[in-house]
PDB file of N, CA and C in Angstrom:
ATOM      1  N   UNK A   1      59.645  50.012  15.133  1.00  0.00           N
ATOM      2  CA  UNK A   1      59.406  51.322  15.704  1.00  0.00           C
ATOM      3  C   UNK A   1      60.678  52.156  15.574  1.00  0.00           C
ATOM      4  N   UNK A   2      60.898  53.004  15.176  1.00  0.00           N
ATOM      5  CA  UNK A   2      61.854  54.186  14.808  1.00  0.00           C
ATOM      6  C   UNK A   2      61.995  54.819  16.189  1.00  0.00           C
ATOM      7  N   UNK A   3      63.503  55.200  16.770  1.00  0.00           N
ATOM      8  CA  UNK A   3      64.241  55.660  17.962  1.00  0.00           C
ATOM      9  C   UNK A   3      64.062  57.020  17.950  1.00  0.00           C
ATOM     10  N   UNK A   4      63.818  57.302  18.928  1.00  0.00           N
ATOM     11  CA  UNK A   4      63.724  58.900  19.019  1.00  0.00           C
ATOM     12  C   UNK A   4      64.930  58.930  19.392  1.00  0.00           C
ATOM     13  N   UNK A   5      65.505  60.616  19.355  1.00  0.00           N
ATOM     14  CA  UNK A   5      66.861  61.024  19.867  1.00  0.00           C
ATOM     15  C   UNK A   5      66.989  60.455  21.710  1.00  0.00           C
ATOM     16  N   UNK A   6      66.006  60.593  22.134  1.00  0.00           N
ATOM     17  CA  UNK A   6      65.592  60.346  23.696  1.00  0.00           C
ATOM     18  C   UNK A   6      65.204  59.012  23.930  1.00  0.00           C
ATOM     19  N   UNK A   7      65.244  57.788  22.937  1.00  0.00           N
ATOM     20  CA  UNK A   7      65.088  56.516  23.316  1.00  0.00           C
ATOM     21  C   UNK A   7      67.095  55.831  22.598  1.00  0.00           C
ATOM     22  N   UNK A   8      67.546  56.152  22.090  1.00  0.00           N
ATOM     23  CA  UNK A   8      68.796  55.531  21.057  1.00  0.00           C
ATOM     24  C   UNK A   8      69.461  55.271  22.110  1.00  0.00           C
ATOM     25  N   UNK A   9      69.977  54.400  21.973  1.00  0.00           N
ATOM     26  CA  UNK A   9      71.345  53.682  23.231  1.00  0.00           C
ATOM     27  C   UNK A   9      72.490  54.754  22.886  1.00  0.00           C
ATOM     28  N   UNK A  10      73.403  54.832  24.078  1.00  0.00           N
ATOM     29  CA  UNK A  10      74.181  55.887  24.132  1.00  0.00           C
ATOM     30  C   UNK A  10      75.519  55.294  24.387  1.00  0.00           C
ATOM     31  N   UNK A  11      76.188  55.487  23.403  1.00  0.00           N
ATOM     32  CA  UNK A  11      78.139  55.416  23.535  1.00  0.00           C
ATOM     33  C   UNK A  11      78.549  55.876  23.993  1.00  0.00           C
ATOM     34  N   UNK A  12      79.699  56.406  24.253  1.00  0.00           N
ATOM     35  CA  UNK A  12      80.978  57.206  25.459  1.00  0.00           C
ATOM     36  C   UNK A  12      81.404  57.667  23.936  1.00  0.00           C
ATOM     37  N   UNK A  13      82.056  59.002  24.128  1.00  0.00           N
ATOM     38  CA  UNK A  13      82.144  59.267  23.158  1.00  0.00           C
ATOM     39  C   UNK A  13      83.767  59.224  23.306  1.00  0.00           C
ATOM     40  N   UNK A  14      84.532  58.473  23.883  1.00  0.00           N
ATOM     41  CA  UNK A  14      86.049  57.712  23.902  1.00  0.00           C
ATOM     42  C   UNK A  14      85.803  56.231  23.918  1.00  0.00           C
ATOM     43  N   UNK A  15      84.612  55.726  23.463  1.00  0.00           N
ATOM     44  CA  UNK A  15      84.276  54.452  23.311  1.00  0.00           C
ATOM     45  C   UNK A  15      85.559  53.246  22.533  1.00  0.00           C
ATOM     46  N   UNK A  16      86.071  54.259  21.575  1.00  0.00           N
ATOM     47  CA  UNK A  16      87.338  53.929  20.399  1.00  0.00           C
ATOM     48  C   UNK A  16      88.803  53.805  21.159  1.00  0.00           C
ATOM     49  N   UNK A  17      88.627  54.297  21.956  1.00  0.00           N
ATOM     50  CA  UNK A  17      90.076  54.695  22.528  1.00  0.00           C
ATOM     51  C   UNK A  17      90.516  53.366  23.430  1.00  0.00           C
ATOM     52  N   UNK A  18      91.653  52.785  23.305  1.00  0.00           N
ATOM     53  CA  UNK A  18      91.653  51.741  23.299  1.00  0.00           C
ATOM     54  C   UNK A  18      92.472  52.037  24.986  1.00  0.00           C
ATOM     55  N   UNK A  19      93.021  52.764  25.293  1.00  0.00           N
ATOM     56  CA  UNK A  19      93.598  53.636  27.056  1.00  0.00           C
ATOM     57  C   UNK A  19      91.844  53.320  27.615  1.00  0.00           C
ATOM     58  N   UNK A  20      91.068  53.830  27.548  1.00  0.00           N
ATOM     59  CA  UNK A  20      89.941  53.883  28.216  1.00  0.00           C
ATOM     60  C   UNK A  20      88.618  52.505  28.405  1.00  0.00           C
ATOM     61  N   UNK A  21      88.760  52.082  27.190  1.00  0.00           N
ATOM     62  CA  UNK A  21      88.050  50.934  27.230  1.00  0.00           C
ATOM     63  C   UNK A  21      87.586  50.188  28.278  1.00  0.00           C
ATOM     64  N   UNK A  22      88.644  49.512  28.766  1.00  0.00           N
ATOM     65  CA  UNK A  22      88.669  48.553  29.789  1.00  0.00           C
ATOM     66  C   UNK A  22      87.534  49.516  31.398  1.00  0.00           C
ATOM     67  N   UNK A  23      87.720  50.816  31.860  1.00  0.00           N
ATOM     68  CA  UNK A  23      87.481  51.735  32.745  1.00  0.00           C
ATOM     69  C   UNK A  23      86.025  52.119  32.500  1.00  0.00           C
ATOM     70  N   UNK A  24      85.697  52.184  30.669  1.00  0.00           N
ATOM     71  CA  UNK A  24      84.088  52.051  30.445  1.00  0.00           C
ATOM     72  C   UNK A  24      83.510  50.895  30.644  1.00  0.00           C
ATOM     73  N   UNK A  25      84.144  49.606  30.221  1.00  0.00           N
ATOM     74  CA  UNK A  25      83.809  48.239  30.249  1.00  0.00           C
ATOM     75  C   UNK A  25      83.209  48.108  31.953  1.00  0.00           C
ATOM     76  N   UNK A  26      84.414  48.514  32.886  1.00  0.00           N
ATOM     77  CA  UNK A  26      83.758  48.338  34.366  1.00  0.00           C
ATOM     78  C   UNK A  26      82.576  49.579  34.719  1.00  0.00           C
ATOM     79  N   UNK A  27      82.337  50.505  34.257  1.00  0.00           N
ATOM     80  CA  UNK A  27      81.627  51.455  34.381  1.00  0.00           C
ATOM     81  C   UNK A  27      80.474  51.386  34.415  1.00  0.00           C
ATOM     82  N   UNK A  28      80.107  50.735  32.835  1.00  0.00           N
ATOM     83  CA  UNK A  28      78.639  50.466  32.306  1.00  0.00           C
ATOM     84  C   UNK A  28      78.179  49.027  33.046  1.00  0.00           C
ATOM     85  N   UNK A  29      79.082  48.129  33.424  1.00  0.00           N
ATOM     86  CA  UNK A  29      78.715  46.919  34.320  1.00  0.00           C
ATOM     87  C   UNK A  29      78.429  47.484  35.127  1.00  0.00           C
ATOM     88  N   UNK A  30      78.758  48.447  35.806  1.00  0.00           N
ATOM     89  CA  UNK A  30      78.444  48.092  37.554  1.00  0.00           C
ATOM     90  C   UNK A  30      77.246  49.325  37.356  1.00  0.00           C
ATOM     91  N   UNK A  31      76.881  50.081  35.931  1.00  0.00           N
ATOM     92  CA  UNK A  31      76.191  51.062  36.719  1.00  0.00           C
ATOM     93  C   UNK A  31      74.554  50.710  37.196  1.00  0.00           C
ATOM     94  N   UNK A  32      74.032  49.487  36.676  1.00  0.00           N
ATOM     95  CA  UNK A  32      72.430  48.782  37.632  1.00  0.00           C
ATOM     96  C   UNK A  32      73.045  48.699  38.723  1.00  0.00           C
ATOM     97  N   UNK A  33      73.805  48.437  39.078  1.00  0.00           N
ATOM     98  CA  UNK A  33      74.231  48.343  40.332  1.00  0.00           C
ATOM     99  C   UNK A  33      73.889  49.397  41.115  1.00  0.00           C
ATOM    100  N   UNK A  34      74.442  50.286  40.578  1.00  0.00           N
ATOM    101  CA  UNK A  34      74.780  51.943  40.505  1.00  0.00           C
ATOM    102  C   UNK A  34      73.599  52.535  41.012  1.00  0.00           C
ATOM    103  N   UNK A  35      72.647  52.795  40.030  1.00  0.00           N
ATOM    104  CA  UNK A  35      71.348  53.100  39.669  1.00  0.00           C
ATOM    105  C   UNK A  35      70.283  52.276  40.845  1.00  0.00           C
ATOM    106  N   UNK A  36      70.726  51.284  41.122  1.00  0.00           N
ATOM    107  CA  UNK A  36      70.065  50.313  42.522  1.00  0.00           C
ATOM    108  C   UNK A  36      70.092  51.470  43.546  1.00  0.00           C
ATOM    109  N   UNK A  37      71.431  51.740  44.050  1.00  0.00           N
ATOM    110  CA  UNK A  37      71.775  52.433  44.968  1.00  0.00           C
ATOM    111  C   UNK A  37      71.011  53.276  45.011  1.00  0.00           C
ATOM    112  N   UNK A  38      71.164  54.137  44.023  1.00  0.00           N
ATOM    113  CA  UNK A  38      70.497  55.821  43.730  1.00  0.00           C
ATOM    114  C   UNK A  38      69.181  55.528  44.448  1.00  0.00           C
ATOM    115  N   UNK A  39      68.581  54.328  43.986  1.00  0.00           N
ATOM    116  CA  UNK A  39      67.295  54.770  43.936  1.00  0.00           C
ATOM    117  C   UNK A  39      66.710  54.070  45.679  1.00  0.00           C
ATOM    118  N   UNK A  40      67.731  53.130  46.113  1.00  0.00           N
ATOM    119  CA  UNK A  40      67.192  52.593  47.351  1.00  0.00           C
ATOM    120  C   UNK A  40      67.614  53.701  48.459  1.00  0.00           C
ATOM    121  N   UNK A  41      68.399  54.760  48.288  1.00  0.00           N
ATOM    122  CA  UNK A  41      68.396  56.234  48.470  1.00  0.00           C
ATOM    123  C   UNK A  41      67.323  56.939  48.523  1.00  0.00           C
ATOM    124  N   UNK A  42      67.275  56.834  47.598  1.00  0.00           N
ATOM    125  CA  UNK A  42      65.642  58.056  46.983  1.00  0.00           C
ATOM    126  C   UNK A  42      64.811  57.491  48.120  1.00  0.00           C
ATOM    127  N   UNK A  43      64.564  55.856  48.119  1.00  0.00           N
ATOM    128  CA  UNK A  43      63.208  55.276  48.702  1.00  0.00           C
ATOM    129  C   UNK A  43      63.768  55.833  50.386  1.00  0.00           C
ATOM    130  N   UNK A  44      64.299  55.613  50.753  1.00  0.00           N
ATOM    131  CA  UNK A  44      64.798  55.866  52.047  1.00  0.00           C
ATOM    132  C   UNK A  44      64.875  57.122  53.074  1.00  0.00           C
ATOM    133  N   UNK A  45      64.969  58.033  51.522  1.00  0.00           N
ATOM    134  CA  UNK A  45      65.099  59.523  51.973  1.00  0.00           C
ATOM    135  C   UNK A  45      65.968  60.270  52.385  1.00  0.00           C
ATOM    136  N   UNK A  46      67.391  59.367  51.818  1.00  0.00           N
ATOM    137  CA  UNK A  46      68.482  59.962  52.259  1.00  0.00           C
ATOM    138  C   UNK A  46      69.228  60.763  50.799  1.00  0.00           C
ATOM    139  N   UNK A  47      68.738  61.932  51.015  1.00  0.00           N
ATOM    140  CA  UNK A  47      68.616  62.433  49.970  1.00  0.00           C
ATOM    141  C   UNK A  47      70.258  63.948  49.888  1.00  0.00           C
ATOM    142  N   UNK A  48      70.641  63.761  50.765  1.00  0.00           N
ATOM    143  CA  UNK A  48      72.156  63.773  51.613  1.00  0.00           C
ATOM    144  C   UNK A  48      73.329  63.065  50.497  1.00  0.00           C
ATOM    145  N   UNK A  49      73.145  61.597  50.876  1.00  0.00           N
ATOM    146  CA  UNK A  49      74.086  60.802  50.515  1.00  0.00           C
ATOM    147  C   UNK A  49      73.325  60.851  48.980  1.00  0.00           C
ATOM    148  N   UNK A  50      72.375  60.373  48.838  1.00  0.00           N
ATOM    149  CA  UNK A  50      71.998  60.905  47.054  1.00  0.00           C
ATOM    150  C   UNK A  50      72.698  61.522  46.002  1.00  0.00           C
ATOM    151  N   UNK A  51      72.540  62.787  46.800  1.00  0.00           N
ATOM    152  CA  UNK A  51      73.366  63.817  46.142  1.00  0.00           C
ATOM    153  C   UNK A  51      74.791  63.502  45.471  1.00  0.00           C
ATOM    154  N   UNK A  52      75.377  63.215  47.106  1.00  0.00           N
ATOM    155  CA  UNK A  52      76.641  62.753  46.946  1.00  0.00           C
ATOM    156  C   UNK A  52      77.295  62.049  45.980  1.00  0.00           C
ATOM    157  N   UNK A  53      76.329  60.718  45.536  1.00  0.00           N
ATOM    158  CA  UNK A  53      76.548  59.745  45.040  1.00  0.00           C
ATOM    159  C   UNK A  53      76.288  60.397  43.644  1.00  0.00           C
ATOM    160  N   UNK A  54      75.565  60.851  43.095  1.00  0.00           N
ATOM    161  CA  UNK A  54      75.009  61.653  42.406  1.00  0.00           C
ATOM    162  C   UNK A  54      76.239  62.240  41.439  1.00  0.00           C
ATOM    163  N   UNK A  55      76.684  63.275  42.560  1.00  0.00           N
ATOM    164  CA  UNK A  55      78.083  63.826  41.996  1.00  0.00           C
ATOM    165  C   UNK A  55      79.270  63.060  41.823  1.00  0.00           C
ATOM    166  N   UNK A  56      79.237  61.721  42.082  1.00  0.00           N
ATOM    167  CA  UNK A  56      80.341  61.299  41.798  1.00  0.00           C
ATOM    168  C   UNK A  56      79.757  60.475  40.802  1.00  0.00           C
ATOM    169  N   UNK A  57      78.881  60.026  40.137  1.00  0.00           N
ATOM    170  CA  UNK A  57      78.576  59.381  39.407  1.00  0.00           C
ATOM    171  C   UNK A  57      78.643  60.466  38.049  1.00  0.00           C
ATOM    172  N   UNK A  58      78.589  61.456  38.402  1.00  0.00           N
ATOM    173  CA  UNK A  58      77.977  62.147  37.152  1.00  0.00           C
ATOM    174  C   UNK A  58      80.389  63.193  36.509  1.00  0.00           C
ATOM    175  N   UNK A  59      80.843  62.430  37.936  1.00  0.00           N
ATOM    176  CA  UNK A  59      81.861  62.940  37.629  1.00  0.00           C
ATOM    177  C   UNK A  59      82.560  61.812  37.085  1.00  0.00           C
ATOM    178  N   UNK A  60      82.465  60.695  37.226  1.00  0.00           N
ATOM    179  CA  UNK A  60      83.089  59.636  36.010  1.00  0.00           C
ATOM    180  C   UNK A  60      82.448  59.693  35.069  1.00  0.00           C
ATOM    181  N   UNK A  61      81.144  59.978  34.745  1.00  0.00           N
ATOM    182  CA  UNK A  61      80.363  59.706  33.479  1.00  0.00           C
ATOM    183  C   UNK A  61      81.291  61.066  32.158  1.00  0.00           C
ATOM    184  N   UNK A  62      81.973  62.206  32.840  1.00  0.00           N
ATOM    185  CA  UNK A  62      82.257  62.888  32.361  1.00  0.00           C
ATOM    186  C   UNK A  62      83.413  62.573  31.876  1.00  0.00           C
ATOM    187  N   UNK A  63      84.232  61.938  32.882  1.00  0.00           N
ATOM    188  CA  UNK A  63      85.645  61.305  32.540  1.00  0.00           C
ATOM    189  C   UNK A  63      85.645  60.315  31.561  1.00  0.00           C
ATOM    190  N   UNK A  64      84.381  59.607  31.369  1.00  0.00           N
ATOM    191  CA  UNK A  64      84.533  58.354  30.588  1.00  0.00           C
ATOM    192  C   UNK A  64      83.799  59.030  29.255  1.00  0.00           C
ATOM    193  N   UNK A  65      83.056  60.095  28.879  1.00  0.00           N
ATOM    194  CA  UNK A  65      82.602  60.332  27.371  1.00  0.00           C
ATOM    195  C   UNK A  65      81.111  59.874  27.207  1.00  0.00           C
ATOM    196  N   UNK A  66      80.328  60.128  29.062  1.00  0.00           N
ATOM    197  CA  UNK A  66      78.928  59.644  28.496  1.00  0.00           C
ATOM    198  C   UNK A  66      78.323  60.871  29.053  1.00  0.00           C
ATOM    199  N   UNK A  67      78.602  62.165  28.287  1.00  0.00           N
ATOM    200  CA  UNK A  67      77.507  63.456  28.516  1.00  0.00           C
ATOM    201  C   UNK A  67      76.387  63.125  28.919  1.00  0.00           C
ATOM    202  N   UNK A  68      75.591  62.857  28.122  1.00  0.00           N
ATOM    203  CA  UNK A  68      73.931  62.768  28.589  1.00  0.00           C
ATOM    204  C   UNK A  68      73.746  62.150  30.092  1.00  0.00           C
ATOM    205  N   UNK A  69      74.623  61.237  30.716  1.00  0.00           N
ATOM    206  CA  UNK A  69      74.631  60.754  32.012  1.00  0.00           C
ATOM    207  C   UNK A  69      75.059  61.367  32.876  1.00  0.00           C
ATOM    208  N   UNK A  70      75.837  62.229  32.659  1.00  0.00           N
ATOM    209  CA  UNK A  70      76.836  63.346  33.180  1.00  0.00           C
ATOM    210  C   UNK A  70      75.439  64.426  33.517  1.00  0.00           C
ATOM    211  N   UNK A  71      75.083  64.561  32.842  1.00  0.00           N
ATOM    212  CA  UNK A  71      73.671  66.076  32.612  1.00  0.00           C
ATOM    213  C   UNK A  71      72.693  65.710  33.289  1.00  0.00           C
ATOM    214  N   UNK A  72      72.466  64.129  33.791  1.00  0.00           N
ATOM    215  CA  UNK A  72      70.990  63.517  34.520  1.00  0.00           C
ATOM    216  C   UNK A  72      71.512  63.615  35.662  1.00  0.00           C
ATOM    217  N   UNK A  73      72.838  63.005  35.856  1.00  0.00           N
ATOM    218  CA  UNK A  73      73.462  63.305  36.916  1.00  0.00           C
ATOM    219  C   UNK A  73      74.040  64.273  38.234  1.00  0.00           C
ATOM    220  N   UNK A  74      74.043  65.226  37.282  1.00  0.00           N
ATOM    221  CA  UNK A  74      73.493  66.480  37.995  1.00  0.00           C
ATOM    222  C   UNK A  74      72.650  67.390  38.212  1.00  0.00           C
ATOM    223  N   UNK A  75      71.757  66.983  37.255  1.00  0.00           N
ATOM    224  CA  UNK A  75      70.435  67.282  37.609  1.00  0.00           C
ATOM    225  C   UNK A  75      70.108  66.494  38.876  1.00  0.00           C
ATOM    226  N   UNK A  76      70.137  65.360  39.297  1.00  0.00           N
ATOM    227  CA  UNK A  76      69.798  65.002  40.072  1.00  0.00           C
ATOM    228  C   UNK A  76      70.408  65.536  41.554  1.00  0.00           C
ATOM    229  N   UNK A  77      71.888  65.276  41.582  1.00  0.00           N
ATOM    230  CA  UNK A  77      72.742  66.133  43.004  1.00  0.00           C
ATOM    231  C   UNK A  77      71.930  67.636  43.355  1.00  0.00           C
ATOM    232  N   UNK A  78      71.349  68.614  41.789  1.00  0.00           N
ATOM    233  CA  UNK A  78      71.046  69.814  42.114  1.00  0.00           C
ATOM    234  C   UNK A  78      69.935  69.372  43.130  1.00  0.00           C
ATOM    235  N   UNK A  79      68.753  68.374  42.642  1.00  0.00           N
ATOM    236  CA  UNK A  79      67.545  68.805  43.141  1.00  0.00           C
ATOM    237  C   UNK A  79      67.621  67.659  44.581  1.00  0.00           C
ATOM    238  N   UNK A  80      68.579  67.160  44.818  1.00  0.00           N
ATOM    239  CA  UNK A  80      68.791  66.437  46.125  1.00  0.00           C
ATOM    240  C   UNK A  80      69.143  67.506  46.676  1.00  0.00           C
ATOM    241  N   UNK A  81      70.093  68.784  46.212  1.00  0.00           N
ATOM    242  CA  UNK A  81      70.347  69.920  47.030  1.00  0.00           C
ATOM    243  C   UNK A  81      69.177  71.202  47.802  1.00  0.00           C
ATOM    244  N   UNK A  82      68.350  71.066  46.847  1.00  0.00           N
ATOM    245  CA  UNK A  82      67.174  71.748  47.131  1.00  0.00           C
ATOM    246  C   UNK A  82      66.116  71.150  48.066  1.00  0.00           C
ATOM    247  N   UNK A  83      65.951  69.656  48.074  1.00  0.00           N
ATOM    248  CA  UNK A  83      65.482  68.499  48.935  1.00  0.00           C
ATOM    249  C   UNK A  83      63.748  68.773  48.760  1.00  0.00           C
ATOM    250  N   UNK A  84      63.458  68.795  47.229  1.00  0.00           N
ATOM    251  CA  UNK A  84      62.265  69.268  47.184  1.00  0.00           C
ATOM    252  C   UNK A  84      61.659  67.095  46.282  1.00  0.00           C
ATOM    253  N   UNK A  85      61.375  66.173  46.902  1.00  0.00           N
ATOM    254  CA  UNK A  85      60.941  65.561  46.867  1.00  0.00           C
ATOM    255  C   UNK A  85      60.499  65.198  45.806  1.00  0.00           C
ATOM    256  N   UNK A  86      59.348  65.355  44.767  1.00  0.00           N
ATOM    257  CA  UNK A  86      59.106  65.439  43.378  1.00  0.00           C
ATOM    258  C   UNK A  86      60.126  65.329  42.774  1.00  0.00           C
ATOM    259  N   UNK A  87      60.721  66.567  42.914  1.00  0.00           N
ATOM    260  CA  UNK A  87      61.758  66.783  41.771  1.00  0.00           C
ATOM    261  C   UNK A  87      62.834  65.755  41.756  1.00  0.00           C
ATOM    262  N   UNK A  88      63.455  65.629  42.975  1.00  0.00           N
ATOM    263  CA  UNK A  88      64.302  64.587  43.445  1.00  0.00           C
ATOM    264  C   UNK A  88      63.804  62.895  42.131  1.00  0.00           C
ATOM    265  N   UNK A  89      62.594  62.718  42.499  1.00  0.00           N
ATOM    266  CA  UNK A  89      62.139  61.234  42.365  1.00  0.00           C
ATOM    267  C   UNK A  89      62.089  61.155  40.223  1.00  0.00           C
ATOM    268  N   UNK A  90      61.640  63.171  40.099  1.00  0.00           N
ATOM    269  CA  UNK A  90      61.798  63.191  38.346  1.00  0.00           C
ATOM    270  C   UNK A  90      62.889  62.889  37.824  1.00  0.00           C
ATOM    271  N   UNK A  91      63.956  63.597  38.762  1.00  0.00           N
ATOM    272  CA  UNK A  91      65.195  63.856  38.358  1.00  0.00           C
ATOM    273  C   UNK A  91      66.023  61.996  38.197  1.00  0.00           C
ATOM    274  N   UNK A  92      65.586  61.293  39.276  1.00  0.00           N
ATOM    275  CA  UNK A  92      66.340  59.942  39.198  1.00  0.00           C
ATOM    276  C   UNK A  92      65.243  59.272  38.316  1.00  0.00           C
ATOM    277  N   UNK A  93      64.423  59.435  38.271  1.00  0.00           N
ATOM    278  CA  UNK A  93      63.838  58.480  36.554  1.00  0.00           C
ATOM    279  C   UNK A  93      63.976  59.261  35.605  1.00  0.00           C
ATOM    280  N   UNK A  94      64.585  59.774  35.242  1.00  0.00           N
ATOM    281  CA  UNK A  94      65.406  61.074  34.280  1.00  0.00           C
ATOM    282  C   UNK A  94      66.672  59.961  34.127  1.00  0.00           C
ATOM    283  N   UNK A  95      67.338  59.881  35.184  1.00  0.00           N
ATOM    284  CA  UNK A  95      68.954  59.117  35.521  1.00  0.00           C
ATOM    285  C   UNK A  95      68.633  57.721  34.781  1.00  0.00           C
ATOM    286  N   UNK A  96      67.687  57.107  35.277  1.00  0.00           N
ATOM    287  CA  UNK A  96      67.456  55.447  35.455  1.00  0.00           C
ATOM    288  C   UNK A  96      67.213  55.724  33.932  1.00  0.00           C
ATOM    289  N   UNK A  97      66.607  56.347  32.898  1.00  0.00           N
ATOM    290  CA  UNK A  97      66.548  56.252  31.525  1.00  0.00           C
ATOM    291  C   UNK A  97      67.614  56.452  30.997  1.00  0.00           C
ATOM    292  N   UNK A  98      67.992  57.437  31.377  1.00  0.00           N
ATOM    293  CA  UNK A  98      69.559  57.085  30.366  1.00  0.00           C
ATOM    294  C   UNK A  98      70.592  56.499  31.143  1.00  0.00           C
ATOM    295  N   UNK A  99      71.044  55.913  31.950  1.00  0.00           N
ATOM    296  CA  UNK A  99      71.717  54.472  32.112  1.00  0.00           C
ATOM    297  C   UNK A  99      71.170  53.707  31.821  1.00  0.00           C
ATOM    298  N   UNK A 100      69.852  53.578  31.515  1.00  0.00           N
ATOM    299  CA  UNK A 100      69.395  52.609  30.616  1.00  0.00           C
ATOM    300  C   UNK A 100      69.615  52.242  29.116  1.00  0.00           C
ATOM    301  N   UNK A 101      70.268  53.257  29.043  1.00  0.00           N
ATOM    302  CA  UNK A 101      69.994  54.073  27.245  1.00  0.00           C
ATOM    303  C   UNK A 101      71.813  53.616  27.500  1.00  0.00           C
ATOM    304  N   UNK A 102      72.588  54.064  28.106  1.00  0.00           N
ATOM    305  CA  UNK A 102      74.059  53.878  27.588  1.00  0.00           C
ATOM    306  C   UNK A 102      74.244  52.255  28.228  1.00  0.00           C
ATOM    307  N   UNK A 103      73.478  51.820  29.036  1.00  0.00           N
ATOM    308  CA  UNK A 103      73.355  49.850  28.755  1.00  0.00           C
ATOM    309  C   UNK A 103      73.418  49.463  27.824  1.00  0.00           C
ATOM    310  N   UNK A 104      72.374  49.818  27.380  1.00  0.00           N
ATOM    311  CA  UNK A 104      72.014  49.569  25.352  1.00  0.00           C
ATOM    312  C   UNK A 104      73.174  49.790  24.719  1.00  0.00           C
ATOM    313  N   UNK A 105      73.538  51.041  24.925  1.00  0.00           N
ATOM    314  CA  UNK A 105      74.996  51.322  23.480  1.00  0.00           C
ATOM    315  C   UNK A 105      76.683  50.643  24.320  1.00  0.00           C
ATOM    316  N   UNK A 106      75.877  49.689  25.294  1.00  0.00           N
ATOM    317  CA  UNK A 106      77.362  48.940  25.363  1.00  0.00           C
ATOM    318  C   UNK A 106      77.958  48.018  24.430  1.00  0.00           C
ATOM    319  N   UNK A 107      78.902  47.797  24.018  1.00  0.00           N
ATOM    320  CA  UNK A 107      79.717  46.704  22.657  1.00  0.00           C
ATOM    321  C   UNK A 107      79.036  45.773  23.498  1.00  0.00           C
ATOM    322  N   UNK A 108      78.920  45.092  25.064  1.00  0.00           N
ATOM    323  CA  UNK A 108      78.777  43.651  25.163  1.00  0.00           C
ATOM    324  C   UNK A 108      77.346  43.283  25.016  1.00  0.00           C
ATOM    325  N   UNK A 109      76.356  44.657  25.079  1.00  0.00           N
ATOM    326  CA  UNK A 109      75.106  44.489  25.233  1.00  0.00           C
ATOM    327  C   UNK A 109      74.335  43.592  24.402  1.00  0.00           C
ATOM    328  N   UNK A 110      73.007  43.416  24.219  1.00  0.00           N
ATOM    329  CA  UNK A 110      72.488  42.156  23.220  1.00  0.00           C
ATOM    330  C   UNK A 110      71.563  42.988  22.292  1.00  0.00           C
ATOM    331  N   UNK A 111      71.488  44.350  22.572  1.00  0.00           N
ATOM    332  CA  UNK A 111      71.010  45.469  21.639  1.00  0.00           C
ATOM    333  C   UNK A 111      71.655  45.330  20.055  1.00  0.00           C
TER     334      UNK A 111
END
């Protein structure tokens, strides 16, 4: 089956840089972790701390060279800001796909 632009595993685009490595290496590990959180949030309705988490997730993703995670990422803080429910729950399976997607384009991954 042929990858759409919206299914391809996703690199950091300082993936090369040998200063940063190690800081993506812990990044992309812990982010199921990560993404756990978000979403036992969402289920909970604390859509407050969401946000929060939200923005700080989407502010290392920027530091480390993974745009597209960076862009779900705040999509998501916006619509935790608005606290409109739907959108909230689109916006984090929006997130959960592409941390899924830069899992995949990890060097240790089995992709």
């Amino acid at each position: 089956m042929e990858q759409t632009p919206e299914s391809r595993p996703i690199r950091s685009r300082w993936a090369d840089e040998p200063g940063l490595r190690e800081r993506i290496e812990r990044f992309v590990l812990g982010l199921g972790e990560r993404v756990d959180t978000l979403q036992d949030l969402e289920l909970s309705g604390e859509l407050k701390e969401l946000g929060a988490l939200a923005a700080e997730c989407a502010h290392e993703a920027a530091a480390l060279g993974f745009d597209p995670l960076q862009e779900a990422a705040l999509a998501l803080e916006r619509a935790c800001h608005v606290g409109e429910r739907a959108a909230v729950r689109a916006e984090l399976e929006a997130l959960t796909d592409v941390a899924r997607r830069v899992r995949l384009g990890h060097a240790g991954s089995a992709y």
